[in-house]
N, C-alpha and C. Protein backbone atom coordinates (compact mmCIF):
# COMPACT_ATOMS: atom_id res chain seq x y z
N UNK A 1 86.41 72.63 97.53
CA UNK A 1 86.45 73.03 96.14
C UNK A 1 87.26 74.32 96.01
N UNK A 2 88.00 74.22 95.04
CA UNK A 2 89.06 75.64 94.89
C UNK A 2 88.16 76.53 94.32
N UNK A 3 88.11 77.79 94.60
CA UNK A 3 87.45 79.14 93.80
C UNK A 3 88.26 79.25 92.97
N UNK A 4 87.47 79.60 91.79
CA UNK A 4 88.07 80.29 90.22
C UNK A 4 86.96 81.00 90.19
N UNK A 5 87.74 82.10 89.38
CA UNK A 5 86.89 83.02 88.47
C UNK A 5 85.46 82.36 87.91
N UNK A 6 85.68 81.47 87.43
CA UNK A 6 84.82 80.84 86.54
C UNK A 6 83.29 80.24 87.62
N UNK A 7 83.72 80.17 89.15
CA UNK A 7 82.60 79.55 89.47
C UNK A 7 82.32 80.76 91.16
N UNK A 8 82.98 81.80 90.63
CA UNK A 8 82.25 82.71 91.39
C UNK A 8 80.99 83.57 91.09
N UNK A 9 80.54 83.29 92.32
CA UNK A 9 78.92 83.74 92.15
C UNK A 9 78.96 85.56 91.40
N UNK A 10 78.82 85.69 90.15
CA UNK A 10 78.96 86.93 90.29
C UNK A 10 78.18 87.76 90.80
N UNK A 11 76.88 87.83 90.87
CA UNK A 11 75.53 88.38 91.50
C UNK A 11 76.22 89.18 92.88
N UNK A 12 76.84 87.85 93.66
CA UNK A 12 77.51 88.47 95.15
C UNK A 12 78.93 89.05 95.20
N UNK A 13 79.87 88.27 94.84
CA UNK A 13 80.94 88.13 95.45
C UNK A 13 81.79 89.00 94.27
N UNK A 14 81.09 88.57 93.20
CA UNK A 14 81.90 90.32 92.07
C UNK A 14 81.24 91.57 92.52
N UNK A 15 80.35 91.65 92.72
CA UNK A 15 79.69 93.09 93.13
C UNK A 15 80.58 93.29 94.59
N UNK A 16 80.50 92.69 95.71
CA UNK A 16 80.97 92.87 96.84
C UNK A 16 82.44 93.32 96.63
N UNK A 17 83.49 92.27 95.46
CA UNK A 17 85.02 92.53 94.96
C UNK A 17 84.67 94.02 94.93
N UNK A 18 83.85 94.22 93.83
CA UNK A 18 83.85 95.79 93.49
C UNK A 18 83.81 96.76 94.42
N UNK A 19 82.96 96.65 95.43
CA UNK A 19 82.86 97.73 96.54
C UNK A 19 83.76 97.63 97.18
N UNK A 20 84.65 96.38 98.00
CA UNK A 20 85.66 96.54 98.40
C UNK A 20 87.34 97.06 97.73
N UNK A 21 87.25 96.98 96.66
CA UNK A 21 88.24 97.68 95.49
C UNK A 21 87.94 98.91 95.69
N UNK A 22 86.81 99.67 95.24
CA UNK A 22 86.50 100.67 95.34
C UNK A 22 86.78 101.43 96.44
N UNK A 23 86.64 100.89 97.67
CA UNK A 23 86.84 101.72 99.16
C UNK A 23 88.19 101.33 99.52
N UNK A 24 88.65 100.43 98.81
CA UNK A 24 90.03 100.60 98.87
C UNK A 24 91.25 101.38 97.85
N UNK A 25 90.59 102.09 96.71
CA UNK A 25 90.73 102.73 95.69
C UNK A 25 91.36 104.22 96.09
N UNK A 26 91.64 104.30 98.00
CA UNK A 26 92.54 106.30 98.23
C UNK A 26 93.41 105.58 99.01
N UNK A 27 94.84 106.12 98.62
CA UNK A 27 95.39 106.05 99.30
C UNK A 27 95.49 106.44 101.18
N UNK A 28 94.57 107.45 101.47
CA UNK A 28 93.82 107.48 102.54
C UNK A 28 93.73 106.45 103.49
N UNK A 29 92.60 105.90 102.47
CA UNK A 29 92.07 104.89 103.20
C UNK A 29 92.99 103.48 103.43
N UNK A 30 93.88 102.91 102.46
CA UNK A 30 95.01 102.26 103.19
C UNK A 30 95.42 102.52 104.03
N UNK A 31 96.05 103.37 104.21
CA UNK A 31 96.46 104.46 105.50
C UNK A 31 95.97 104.22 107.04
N UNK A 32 94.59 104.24 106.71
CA UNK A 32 93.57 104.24 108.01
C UNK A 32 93.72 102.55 108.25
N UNK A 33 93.77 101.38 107.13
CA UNK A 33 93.35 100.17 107.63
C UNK A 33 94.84 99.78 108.06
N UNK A 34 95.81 100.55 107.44
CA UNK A 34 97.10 99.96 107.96
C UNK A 34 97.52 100.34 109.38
N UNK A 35 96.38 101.64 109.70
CA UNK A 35 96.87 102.20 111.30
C UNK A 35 96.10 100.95 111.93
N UNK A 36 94.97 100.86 111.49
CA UNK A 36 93.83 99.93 112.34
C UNK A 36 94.83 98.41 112.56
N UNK A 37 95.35 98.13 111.87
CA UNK A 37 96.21 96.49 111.50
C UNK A 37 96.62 96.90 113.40
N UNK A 38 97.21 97.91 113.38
CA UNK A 38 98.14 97.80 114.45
C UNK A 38 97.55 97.96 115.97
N UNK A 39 96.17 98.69 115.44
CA UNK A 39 95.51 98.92 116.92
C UNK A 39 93.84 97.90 117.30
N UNK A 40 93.48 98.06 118.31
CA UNK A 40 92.73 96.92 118.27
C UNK A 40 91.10 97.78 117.73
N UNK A 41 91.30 98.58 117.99
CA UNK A 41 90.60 100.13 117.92
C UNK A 41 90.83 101.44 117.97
N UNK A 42 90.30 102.31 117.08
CA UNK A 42 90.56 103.84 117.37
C UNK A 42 89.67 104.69 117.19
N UNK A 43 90.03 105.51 117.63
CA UNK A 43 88.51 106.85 117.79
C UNK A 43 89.30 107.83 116.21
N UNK A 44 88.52 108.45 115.61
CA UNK A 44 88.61 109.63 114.76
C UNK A 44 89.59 110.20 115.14
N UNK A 45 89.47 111.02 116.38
CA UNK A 45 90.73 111.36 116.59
C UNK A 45 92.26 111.53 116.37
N UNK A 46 92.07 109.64 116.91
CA UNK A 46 93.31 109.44 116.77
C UNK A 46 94.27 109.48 115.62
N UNK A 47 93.09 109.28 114.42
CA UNK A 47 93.73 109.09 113.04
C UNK A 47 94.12 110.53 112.61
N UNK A 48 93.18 111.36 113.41
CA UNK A 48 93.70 112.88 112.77
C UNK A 48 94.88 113.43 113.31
N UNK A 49 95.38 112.17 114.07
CA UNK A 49 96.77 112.93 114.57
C UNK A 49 98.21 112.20 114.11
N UNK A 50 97.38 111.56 113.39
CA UNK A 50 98.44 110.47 112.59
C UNK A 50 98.53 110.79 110.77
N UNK A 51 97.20 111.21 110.58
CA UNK A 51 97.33 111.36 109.20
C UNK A 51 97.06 112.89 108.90
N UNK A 52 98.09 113.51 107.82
CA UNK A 52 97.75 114.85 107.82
C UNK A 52 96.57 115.70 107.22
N UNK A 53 95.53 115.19 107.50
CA UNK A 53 94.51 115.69 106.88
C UNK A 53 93.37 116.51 107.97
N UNK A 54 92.21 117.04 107.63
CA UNK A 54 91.37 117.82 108.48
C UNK A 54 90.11 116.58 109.21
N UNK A 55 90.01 116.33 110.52
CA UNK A 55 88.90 115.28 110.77
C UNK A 55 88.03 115.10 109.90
N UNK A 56 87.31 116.88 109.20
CA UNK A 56 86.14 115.92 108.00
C UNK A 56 86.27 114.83 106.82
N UNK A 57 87.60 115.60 106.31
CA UNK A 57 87.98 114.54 105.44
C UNK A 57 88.79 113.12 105.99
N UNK A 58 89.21 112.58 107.53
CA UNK A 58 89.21 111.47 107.79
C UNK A 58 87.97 110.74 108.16
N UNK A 59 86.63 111.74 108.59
CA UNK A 59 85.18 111.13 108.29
C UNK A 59 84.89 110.57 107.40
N UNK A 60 84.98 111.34 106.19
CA UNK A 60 84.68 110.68 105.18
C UNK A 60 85.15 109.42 104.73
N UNK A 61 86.58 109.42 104.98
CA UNK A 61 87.36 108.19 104.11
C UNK A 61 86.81 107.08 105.33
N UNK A 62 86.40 106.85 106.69
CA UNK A 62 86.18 106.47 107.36
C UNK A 62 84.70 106.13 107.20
N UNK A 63 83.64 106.53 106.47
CA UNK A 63 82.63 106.75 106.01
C UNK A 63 82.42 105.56 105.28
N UNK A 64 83.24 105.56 104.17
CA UNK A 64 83.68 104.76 102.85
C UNK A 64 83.81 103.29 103.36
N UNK A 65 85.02 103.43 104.02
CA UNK A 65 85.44 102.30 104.41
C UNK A 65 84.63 101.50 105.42
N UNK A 66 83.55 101.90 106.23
CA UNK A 66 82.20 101.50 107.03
C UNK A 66 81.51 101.27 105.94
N UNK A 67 80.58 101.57 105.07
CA UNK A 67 79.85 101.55 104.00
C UNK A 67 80.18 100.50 102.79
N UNK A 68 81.78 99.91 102.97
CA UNK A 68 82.29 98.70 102.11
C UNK A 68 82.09 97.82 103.38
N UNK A 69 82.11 98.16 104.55
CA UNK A 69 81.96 96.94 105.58
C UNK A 69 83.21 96.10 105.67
N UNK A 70 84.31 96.84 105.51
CA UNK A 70 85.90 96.54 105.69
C UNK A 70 85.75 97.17 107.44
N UNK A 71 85.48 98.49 107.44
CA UNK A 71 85.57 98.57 109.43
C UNK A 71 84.31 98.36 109.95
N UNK A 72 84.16 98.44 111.17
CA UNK A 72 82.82 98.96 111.80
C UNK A 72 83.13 99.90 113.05
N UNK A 73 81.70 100.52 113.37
CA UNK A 73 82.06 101.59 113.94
C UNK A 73 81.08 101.32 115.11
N UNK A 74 81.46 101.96 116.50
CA UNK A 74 80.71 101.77 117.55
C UNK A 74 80.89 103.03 118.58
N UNK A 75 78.99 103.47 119.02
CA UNK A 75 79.46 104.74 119.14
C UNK A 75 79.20 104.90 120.63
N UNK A 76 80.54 105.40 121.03
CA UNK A 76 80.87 105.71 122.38
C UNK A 76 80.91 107.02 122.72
N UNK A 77 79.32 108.48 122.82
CA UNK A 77 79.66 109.42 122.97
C UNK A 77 80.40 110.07 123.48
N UNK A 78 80.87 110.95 123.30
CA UNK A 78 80.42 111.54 121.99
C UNK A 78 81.33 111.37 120.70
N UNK A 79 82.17 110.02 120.55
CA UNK A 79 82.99 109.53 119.75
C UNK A 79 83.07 108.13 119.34
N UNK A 80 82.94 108.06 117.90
CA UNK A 80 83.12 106.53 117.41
C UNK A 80 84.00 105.63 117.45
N UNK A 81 83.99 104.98 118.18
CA UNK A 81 85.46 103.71 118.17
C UNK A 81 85.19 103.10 116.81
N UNK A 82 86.46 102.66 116.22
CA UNK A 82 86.19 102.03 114.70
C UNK A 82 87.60 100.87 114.84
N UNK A 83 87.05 99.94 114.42
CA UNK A 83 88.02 98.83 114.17
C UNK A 83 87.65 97.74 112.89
N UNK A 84 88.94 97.36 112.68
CA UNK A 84 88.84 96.86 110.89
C UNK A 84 87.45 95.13 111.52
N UNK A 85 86.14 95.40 110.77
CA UNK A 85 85.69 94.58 110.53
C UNK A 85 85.86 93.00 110.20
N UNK A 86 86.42 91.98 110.98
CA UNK A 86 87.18 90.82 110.98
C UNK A 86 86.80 90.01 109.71
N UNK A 87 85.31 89.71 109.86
CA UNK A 87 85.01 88.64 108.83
C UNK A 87 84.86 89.41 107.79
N UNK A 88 85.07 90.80 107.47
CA UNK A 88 84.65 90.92 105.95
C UNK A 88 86.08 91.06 105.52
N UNK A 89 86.72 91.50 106.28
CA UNK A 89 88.27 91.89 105.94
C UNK A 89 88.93 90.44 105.68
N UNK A 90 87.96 89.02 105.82
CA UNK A 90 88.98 87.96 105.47
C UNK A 90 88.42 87.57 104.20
N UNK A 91 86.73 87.81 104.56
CA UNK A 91 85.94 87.50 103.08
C UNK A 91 86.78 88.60 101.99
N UNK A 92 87.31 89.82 101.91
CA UNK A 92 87.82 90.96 101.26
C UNK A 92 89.45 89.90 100.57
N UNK A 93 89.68 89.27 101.56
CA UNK A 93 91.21 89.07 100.83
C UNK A 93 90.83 87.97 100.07
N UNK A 94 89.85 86.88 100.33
CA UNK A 94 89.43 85.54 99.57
C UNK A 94 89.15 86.04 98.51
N UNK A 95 88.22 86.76 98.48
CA UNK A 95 87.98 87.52 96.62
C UNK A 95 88.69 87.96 95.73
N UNK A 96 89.78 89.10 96.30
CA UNK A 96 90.71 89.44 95.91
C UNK A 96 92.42 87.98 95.28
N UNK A 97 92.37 87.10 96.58
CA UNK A 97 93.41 86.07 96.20
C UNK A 97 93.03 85.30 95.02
N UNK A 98 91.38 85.12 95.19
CA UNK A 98 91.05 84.31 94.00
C UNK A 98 90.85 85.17 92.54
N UNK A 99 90.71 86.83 92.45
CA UNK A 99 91.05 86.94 91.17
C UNK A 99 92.47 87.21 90.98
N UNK A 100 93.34 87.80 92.19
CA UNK A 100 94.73 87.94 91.41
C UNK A 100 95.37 86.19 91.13
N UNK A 101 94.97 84.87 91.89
CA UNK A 101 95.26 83.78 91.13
C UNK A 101 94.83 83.16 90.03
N UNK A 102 93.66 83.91 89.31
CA UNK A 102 93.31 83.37 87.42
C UNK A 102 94.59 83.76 87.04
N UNK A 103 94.50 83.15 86.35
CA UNK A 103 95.70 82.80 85.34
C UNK A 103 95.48 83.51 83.84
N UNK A 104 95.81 84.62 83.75
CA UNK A 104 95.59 85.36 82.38
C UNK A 104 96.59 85.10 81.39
N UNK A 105 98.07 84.47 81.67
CA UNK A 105 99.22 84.11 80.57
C UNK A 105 98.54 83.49 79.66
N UNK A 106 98.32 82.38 79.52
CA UNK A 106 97.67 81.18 78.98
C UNK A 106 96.26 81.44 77.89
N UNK A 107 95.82 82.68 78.24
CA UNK A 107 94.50 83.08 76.89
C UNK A 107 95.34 83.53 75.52
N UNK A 108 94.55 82.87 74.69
CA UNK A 108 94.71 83.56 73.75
C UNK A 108 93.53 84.70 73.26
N UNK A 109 93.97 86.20 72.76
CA UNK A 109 93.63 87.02 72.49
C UNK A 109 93.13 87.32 71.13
């Protein structure tokens, strides 16, 4: 069955759209999932040497993006390995493909 707008569960899968929009809502945090695309994993660290910001504030955006359940994090003291979360990051694009494919031309207003 094709997903439309019309027969998504909103209870789940709009609330879930939302949180994943939302934690994808800083440019930051693209940033971090586009470093992750390329690595299989990375520690905090590494991102603070890639992105110009102070480790707390790559905690945080790293925070965000654990808490939408786009990465996960695994802790290898005294440092977190983090890598982009597989199945939510595919469930993340299904939601997203199916609202940017409604078809909004066609309403009348």
């Amino acid at each position: 069955m094709k997903r439309t707008l019309e027969n998504i569960n909103y209870k789940e899968d709009t609330e879930l759209l939302a949180r994943f929009a939302k934690a994808l809502g800083h440019p930051t945090r693209i940033a971090i999932l586009k470093h992750l695309e390329n690595q299989s994993c990375c520690f905090t660290g590494d991102l603070v040497d890639v992105l110009p910001l102070a480790q707390s504030t790559v905690s945080q955006h790293l925070k965000e993006l654990k808490n939408a359940g786009l990465i996960q994090g695994e802790l290898k003291p005294p440092k977190i390995k983090y890598c982009i979360n597989q199945k939510n990051w595919e469930r993340a694009k299904l939601l997203f493909e199916t609202l940017f494919n409604y078809d909004l031309t066609n309403k009348k207003y």
